[in-house]
C-alpha atoms as a PDB file:
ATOM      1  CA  UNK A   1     -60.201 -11.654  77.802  1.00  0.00           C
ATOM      2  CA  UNK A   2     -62.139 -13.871  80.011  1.00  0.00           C
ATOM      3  CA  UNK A   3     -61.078 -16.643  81.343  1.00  0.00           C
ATOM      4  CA  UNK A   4     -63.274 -19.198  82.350  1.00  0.00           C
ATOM      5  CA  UNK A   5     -61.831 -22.857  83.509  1.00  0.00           C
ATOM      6  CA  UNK A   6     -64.062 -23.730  85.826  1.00  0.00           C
ATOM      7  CA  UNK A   7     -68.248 -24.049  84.611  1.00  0.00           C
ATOM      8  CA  UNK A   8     -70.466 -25.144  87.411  1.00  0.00           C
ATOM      9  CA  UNK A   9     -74.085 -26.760  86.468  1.00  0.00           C
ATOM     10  CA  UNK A  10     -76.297 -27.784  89.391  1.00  0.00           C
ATOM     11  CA  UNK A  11     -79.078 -29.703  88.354  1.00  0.00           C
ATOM     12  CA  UNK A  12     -82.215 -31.524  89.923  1.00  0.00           C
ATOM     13  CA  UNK A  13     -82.537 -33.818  86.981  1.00  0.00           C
ATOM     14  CA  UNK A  14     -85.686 -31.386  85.512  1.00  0.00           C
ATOM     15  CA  UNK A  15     -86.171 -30.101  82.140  1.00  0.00           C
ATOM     16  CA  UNK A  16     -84.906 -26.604  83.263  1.00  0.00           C
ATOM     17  CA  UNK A  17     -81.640 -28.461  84.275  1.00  0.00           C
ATOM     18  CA  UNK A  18     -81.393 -30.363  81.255  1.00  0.00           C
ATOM     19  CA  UNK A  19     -81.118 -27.173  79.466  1.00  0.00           C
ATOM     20  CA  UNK A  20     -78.945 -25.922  81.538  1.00  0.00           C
ATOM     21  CA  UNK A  21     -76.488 -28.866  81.318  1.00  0.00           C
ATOM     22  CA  UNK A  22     -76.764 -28.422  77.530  1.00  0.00           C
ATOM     23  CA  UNK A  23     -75.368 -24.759  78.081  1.00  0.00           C
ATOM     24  CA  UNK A  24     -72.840 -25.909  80.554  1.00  0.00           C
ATOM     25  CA  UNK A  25     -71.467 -28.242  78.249  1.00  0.00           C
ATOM     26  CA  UNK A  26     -71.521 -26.338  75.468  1.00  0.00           C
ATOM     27  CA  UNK A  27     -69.696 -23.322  77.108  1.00  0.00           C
ATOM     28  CA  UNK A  28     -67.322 -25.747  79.095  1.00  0.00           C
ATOM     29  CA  UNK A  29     -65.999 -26.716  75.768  1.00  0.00           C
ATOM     30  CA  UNK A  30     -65.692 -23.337  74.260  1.00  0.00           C
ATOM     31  CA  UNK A  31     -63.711 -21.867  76.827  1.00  0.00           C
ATOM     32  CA  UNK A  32     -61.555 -25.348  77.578  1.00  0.00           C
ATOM     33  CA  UNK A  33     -63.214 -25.423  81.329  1.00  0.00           C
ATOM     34  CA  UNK A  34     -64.022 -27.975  83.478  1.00  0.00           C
ATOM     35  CA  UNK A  35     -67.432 -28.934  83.736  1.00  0.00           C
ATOM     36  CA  UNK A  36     -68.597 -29.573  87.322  1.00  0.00           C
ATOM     37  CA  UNK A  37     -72.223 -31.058  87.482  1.00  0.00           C
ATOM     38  CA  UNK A  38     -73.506 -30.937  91.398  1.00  0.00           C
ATOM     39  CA  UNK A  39     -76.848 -32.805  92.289  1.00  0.00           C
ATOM     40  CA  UNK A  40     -77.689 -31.664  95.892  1.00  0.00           C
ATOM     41  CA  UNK A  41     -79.385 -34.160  97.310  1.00  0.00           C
ATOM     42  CA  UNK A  42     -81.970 -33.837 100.178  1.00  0.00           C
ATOM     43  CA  UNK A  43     -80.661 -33.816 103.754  1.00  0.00           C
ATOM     44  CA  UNK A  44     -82.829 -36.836 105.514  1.00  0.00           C
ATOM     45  CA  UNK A  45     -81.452 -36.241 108.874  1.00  0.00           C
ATOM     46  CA  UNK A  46     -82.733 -32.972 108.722  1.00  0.00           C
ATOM     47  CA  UNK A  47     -86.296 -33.460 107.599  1.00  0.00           C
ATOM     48  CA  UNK A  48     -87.233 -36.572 109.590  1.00  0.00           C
ATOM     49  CA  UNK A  49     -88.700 -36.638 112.427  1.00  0.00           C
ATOM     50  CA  UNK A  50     -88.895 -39.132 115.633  1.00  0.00           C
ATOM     51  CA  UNK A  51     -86.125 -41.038 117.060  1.00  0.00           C
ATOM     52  CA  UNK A  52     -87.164 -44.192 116.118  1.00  0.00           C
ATOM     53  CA  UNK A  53     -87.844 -43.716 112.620  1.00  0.00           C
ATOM     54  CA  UNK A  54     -84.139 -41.672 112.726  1.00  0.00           C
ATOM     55  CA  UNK A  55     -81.891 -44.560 113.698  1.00  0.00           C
ATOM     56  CA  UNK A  56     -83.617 -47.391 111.545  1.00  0.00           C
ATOM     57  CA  UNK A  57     -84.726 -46.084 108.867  1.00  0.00           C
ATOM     58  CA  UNK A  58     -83.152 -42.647 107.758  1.00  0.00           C
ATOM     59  CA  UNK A  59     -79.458 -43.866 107.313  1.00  0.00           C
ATOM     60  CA  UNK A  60     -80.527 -46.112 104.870  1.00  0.00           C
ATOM     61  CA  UNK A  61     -83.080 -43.779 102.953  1.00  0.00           C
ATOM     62  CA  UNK A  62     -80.162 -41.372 102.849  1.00  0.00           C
ATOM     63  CA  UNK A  63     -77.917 -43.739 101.133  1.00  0.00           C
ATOM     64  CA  UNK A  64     -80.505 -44.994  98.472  1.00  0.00           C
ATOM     65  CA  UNK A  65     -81.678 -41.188  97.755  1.00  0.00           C
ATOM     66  CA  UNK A  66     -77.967 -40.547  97.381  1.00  0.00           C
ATOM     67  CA  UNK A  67     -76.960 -43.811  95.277  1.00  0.00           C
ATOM     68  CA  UNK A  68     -79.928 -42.826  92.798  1.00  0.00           C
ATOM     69  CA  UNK A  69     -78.882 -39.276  92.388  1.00  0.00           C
ATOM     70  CA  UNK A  70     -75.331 -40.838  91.223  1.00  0.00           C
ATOM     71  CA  UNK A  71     -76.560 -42.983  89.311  1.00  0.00           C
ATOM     72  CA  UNK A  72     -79.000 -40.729  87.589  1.00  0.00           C
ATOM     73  CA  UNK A  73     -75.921 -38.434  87.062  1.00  0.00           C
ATOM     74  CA  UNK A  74     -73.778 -40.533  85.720  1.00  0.00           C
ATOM     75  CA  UNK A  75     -76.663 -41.209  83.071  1.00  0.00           C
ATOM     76  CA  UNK A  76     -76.926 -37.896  82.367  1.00  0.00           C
ATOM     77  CA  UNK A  77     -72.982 -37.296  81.787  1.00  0.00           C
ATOM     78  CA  UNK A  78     -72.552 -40.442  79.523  1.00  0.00           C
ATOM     79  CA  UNK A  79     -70.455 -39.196  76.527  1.00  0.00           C
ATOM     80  CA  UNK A  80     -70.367 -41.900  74.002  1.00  0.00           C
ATOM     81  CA  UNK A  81     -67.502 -40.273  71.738  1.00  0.00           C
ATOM     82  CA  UNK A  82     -65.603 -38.262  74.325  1.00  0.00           C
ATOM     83  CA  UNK A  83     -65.601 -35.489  72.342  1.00  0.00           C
ATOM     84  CA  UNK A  84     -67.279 -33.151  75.643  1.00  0.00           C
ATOM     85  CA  UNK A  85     -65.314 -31.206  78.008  1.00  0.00           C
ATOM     86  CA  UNK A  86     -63.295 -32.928  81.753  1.00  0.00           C
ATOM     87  CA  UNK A  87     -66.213 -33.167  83.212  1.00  0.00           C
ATOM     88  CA  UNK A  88     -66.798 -33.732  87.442  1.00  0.00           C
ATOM     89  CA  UNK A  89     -70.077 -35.581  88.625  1.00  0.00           C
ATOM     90  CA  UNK A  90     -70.910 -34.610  92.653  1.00  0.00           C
ATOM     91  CA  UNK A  91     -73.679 -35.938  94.330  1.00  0.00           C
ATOM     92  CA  UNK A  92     -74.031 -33.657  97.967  1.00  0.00           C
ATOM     93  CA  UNK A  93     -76.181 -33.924 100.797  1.00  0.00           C
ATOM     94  CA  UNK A  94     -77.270 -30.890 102.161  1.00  0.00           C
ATOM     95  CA  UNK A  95     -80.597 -29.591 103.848  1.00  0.00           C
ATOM     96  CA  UNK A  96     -80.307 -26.187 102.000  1.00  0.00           C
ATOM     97  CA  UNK A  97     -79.252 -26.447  98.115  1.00  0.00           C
ATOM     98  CA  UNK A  98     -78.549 -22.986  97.540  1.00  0.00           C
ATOM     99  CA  UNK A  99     -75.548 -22.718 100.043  1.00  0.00           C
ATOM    100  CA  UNK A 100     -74.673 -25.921  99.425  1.00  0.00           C
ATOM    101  CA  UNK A 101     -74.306 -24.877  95.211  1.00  0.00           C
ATOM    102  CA  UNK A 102     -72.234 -21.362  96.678  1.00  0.00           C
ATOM    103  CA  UNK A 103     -70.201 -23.090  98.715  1.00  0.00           C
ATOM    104  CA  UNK A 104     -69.259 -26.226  96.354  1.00  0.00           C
ATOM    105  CA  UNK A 105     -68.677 -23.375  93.872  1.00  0.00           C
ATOM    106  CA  UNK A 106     -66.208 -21.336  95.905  1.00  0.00           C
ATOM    107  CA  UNK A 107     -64.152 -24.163  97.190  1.00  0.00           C
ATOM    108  CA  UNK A 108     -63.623 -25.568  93.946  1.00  0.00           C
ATOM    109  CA  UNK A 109     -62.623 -21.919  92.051  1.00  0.00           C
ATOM    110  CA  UNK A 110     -65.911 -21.891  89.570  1.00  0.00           C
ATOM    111  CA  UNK A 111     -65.811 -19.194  87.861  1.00  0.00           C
ATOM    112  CA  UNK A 112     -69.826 -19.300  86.444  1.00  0.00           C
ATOM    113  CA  UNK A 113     -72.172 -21.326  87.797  1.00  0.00           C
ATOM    114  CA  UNK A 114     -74.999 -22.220  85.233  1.00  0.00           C
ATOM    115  CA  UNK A 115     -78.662 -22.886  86.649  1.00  0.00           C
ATOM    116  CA  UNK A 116     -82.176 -23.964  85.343  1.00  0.00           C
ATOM    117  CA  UNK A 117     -84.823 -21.747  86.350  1.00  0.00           C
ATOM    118  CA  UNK A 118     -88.230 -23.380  86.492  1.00  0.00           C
ATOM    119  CA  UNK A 119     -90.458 -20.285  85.737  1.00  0.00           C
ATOM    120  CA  UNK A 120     -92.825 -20.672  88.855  1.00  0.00           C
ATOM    121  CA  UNK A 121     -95.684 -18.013  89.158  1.00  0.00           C
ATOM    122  CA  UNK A 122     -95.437 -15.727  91.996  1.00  0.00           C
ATOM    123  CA  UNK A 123     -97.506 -17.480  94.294  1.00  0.00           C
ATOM    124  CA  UNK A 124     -95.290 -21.000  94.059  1.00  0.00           C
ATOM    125  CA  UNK A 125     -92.626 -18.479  94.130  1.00  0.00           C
ATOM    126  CA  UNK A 126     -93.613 -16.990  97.512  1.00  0.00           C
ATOM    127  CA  UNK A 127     -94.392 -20.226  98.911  1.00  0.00           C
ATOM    128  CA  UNK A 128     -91.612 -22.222  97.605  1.00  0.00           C
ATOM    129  CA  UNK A 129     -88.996 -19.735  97.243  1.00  0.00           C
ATOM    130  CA  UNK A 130     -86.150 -20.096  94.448  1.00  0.00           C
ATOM    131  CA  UNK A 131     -83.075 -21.856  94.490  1.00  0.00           C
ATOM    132  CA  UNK A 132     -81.600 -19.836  91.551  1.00  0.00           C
ATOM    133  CA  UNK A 133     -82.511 -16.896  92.892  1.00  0.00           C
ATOM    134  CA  UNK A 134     -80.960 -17.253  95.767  1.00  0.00           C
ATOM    135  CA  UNK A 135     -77.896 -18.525  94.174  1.00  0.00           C
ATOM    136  CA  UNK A 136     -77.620 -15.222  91.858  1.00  0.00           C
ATOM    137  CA  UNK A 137     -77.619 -13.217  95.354  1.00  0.00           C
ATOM    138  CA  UNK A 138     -75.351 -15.848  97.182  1.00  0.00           C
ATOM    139  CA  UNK A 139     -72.653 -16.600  94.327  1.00  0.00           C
ATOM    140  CA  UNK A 140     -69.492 -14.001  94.374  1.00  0.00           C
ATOM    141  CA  UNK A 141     -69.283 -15.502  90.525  1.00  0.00           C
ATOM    142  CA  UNK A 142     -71.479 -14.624  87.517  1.00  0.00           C
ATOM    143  CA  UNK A 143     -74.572 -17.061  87.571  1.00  0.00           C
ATOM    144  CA  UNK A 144     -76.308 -17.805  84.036  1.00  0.00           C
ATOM    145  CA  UNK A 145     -80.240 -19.305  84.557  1.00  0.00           C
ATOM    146  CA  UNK A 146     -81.405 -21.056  81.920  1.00  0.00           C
ATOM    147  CA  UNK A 147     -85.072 -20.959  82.014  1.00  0.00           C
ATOM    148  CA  UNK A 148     -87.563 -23.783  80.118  1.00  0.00           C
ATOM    149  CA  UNK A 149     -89.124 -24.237  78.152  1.00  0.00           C
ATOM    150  CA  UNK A 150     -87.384 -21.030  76.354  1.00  0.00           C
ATOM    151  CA  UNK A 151     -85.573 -20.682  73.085  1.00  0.00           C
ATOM    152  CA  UNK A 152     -82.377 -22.298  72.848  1.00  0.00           C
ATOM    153  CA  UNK A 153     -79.101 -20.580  71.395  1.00  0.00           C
ATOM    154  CA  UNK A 154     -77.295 -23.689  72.091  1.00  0.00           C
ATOM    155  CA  UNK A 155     -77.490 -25.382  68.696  1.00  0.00           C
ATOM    156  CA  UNK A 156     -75.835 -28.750  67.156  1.00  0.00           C
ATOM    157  CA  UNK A 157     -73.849 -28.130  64.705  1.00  0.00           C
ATOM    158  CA  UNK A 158     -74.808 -28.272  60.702  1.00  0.00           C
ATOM    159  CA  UNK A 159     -72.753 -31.147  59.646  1.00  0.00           C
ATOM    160  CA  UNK A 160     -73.633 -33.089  62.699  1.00  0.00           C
ATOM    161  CA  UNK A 161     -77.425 -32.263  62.408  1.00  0.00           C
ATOM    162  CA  UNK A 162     -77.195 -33.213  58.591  1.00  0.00           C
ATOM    163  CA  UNK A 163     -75.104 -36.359  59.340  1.00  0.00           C
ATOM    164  CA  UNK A 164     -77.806 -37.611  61.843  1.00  0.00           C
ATOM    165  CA  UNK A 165     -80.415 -36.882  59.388  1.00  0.00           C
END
């Protein structure tokens, strides 16, 4: 059997990670897991430049990107009924998201980490690189990518659908 108490979604608040929070959630409460969400948040220290724009203006940039990802988040987590799985919100600051997602998920014992994929042609591919895929080498746990727009197998249920209707 597996056991899987411990689901990992790491979003940027796009579609793809929409999707993928849908299948995190879904699976989370399937297998009784936790549901960790992680928003990595861009490292400001890093990617500024000049002294003086450092010391007066980065700390504070860094806190407002930061207190927006939260609060986007938190948004995205709301769970009117509390029917959905124990779920974790972190927001992290980090200059390179893909160790950042490994590392968050091997201190905290995830056992699948679940991913959006944004379906970039190669060109933006070579240029930009991919997160995800350098997660799937990275990860020592299974990594699902969720790719959008795609076809969902995630689907409400019939009484719920009908109920809504």
């Amino acid at each position: 059997m597996i056991a899987i108490n411990n689901i990992l979604v790491a979003t940027d608040f796009g579609e793809a990670s929409d999707s993928a929070l849908r299948y995190g959630r879904e699976l989370a409460g399937r297998f009784g897991a936790t549901l960790h969400v992680l928003h990595v948040a861009e490292n400001m220290y890093v990617t500024t430049f000049g002294a003086e724009t450092f010391a007066a203006v980065v700390p504070e940039m860094q806190q407002e990107i930061e207190a927006a990802a939260r609060k986007r988040l938190d948004e995205a987590l709301i769970d009117s009924d509390g029917s959905g799985p124990r779920t974790k919100a972190v927001v992290m600051t980090s200059s390179s998201p893909a160790y950042a997602i490994v590392d968050y998920a091997r201190d905290h014992a995830v056992d699948l980490i679940v991913m959006g994929t944004h379906g970039r042609g190669a060109l933006a591919h070579l240029v930009m690189g991919s997160v995800a895929e350098r997660v799937v080498r990275l990860a020592s746990c299974p990594v699902l990518t969720v790719r959008s727009p795609e076809r969902e197998f995630v689907k409400p249920d019939t009484l719920l659908a009908t109920a809504r209707a």
